[in-house]
PDB file of N, CA and C in Angstrom:
ATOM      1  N   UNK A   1       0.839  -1.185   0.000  1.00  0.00           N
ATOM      2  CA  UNK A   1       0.000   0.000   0.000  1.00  0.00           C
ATOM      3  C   UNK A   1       0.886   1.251   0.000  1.00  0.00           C
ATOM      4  N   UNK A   2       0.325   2.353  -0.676  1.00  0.00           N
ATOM      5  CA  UNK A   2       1.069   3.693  -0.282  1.00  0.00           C
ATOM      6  C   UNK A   2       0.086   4.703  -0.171  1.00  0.00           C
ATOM      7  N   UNK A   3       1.021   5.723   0.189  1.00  0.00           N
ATOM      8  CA  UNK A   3      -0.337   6.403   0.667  1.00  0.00           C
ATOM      9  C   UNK A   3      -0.240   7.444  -0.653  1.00  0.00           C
ATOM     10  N   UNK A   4      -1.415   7.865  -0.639  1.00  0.00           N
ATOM     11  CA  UNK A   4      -1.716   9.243  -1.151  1.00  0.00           C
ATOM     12  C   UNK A   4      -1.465  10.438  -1.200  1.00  0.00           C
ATOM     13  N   UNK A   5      -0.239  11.415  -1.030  1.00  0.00           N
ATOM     14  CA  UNK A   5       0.214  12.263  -0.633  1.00  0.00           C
ATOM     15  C   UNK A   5      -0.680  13.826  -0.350  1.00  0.00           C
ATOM     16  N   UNK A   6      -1.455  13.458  -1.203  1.00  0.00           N
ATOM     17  CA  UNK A   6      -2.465  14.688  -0.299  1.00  0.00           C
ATOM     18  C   UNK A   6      -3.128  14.606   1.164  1.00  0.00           C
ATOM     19  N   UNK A   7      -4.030  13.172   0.737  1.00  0.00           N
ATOM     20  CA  UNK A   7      -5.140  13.225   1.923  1.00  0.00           C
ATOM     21  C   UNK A   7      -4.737  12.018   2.409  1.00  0.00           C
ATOM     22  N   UNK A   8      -3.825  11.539   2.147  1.00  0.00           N
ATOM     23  CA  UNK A   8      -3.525  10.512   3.048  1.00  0.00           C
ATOM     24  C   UNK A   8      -4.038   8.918   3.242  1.00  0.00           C
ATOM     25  N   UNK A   9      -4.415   8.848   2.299  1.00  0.00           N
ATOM     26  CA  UNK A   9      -5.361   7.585   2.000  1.00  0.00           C
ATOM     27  C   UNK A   9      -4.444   6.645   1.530  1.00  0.00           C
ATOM     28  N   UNK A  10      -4.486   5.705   2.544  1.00  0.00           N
ATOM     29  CA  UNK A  10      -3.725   3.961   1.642  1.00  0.00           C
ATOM     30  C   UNK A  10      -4.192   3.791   0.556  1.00  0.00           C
ATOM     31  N   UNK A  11      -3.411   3.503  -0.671  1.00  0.00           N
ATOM     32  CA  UNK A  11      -3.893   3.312  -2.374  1.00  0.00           C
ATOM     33  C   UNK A  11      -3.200   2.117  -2.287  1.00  0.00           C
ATOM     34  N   UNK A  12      -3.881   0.472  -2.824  1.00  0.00           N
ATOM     35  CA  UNK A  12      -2.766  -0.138  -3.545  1.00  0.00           C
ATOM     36  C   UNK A  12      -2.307   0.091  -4.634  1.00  0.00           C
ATOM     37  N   UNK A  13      -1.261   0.397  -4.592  1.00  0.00           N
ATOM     38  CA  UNK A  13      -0.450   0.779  -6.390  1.00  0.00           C
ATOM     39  C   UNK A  13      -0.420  -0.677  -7.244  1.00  0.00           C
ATOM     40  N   UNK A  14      -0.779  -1.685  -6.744  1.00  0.00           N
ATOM     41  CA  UNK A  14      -1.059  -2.762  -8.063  1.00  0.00           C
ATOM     42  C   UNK A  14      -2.498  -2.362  -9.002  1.00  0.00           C
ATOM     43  N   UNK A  15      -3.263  -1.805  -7.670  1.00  0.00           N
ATOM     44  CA  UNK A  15      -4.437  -1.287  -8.315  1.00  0.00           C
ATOM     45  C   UNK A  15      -5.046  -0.011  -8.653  1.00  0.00           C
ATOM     46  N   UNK A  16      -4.263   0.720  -8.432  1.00  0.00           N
ATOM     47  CA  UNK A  16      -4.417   2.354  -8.652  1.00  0.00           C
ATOM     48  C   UNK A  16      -4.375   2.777 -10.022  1.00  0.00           C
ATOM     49  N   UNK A  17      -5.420   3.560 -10.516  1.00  0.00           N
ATOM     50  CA  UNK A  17      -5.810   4.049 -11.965  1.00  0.00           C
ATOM     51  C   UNK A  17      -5.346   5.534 -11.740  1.00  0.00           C
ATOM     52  N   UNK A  18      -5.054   5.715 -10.687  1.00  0.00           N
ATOM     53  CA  UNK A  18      -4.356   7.565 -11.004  1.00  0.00           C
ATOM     54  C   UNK A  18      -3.269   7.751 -10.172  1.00  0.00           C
ATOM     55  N   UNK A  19      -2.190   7.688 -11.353  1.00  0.00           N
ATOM     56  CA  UNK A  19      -0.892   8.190 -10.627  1.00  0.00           C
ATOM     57  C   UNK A  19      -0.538   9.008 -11.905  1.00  0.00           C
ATOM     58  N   UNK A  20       0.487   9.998 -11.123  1.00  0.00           N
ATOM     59  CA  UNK A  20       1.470  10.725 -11.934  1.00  0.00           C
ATOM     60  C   UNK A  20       3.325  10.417 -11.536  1.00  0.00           C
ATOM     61  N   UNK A  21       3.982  11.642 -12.057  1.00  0.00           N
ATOM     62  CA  UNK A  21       5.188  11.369 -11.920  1.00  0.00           C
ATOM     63  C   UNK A  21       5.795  12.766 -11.565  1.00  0.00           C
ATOM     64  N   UNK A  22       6.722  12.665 -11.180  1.00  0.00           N
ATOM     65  CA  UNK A  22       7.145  14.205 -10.348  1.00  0.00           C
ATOM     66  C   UNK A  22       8.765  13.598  -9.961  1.00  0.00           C
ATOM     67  N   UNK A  23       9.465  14.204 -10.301  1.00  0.00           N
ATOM     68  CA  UNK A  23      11.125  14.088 -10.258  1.00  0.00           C
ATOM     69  C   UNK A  23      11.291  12.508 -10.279  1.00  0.00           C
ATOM     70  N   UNK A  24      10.961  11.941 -11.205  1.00  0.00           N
ATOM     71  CA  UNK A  24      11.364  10.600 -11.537  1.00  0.00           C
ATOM     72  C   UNK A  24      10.781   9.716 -10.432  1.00  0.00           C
ATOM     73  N   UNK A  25       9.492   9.601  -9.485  1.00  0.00           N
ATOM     74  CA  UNK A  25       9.215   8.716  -8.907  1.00  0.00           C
ATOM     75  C   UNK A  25       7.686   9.253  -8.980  1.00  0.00           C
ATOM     76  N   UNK A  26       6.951   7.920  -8.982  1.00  0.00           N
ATOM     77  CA  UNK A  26       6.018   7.787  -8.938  1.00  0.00           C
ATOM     78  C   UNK A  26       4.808   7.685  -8.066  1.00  0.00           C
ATOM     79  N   UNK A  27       3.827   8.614  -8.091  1.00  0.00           N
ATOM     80  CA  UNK A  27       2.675   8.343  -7.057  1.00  0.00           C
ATOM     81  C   UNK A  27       1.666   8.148  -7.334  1.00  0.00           C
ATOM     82  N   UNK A  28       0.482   8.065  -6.534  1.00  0.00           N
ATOM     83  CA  UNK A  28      -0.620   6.758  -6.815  1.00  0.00           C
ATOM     84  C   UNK A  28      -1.811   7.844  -6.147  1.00  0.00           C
ATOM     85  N   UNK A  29      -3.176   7.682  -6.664  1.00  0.00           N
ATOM     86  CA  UNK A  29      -3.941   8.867  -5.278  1.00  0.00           C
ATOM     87  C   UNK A  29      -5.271   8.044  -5.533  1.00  0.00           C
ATOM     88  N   UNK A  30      -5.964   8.627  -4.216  1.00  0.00           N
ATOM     89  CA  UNK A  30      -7.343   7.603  -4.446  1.00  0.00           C
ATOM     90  C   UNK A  30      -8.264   8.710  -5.254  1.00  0.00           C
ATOM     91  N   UNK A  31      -8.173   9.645  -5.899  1.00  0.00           N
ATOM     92  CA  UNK A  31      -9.673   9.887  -6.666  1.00  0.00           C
ATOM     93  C   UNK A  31      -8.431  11.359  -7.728  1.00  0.00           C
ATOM     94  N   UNK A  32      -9.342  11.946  -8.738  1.00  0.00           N
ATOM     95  CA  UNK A  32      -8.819  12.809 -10.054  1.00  0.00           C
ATOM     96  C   UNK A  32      -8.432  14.131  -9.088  1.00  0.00           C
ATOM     97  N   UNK A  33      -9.626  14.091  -7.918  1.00  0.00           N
ATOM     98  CA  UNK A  33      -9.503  15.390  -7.387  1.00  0.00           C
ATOM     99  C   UNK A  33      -7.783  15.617  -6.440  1.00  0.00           C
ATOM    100  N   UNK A  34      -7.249  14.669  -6.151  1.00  0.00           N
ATOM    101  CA  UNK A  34      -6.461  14.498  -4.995  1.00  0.00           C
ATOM    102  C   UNK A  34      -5.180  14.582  -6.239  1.00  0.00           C
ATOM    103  N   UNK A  35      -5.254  13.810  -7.441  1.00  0.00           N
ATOM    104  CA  UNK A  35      -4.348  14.012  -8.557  1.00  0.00           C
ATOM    105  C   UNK A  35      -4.213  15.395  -8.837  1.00  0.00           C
ATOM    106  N   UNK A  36      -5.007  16.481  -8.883  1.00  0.00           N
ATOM    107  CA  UNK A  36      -5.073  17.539  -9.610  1.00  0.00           C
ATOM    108  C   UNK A  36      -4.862  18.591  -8.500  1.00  0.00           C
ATOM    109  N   UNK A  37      -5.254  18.557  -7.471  1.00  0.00           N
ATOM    110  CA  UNK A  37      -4.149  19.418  -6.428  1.00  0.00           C
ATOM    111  C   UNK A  37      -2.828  18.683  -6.182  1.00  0.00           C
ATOM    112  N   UNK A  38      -2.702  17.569  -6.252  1.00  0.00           N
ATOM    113  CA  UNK A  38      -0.791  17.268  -6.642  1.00  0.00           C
ATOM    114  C   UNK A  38      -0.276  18.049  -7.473  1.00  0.00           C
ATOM    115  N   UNK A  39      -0.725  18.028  -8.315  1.00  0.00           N
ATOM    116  CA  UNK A  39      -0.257  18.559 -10.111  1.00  0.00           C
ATOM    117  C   UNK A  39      -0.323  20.200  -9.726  1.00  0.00           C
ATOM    118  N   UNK A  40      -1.380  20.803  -9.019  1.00  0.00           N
ATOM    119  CA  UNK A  40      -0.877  22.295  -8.969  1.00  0.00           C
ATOM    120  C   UNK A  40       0.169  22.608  -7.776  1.00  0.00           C
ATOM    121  N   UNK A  41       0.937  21.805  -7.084  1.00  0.00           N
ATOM    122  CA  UNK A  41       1.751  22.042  -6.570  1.00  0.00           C
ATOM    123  C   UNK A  41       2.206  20.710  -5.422  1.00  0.00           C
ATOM    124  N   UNK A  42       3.430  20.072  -6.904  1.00  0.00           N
ATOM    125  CA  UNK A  42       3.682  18.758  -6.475  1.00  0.00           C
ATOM    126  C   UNK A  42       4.813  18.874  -5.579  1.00  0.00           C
ATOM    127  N   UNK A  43       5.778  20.220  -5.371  1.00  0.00           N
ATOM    128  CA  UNK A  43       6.679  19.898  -4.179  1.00  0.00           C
ATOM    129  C   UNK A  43       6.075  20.666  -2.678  1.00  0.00           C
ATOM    130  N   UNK A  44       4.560  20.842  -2.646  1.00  0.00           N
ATOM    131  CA  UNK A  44       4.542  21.402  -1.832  1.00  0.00           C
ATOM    132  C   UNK A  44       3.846  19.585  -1.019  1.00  0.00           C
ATOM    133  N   UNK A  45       3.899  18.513  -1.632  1.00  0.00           N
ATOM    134  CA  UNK A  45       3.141  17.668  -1.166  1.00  0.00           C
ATOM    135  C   UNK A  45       4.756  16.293  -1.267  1.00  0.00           C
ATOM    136  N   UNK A  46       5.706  16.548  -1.651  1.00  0.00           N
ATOM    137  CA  UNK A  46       6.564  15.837  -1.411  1.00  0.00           C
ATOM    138  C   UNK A  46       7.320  16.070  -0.526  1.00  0.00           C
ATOM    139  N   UNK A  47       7.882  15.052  -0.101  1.00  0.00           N
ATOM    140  CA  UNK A  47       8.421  15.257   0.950  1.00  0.00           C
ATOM    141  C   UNK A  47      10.456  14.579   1.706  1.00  0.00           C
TER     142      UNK A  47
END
């Protein structure tokens, strides 16, 4: 499992339909909405 970097939600990444990519590693989120505040500001959610 990983989590979701917004809201914090366990995603399994075998089964996750929305991930992106951000300095060469990959993340996983449970819904478009949680993808799309990543995407407007993905180093404020990395860590």
């Amino acid at each position: 499992m990983a989590k979701d970097p917004v809201c914090g939600m366990n995603v399994d990444e075998k089964k996750a339909q929305i991930k992106a990519q951000y300095q060469g590693k990959a993340f996983v989120f449970c819904s478009a909405g949680c993808k799309t505040t990543f995407e407007k500001n993905p180093a404020g959610y990395v860590k």
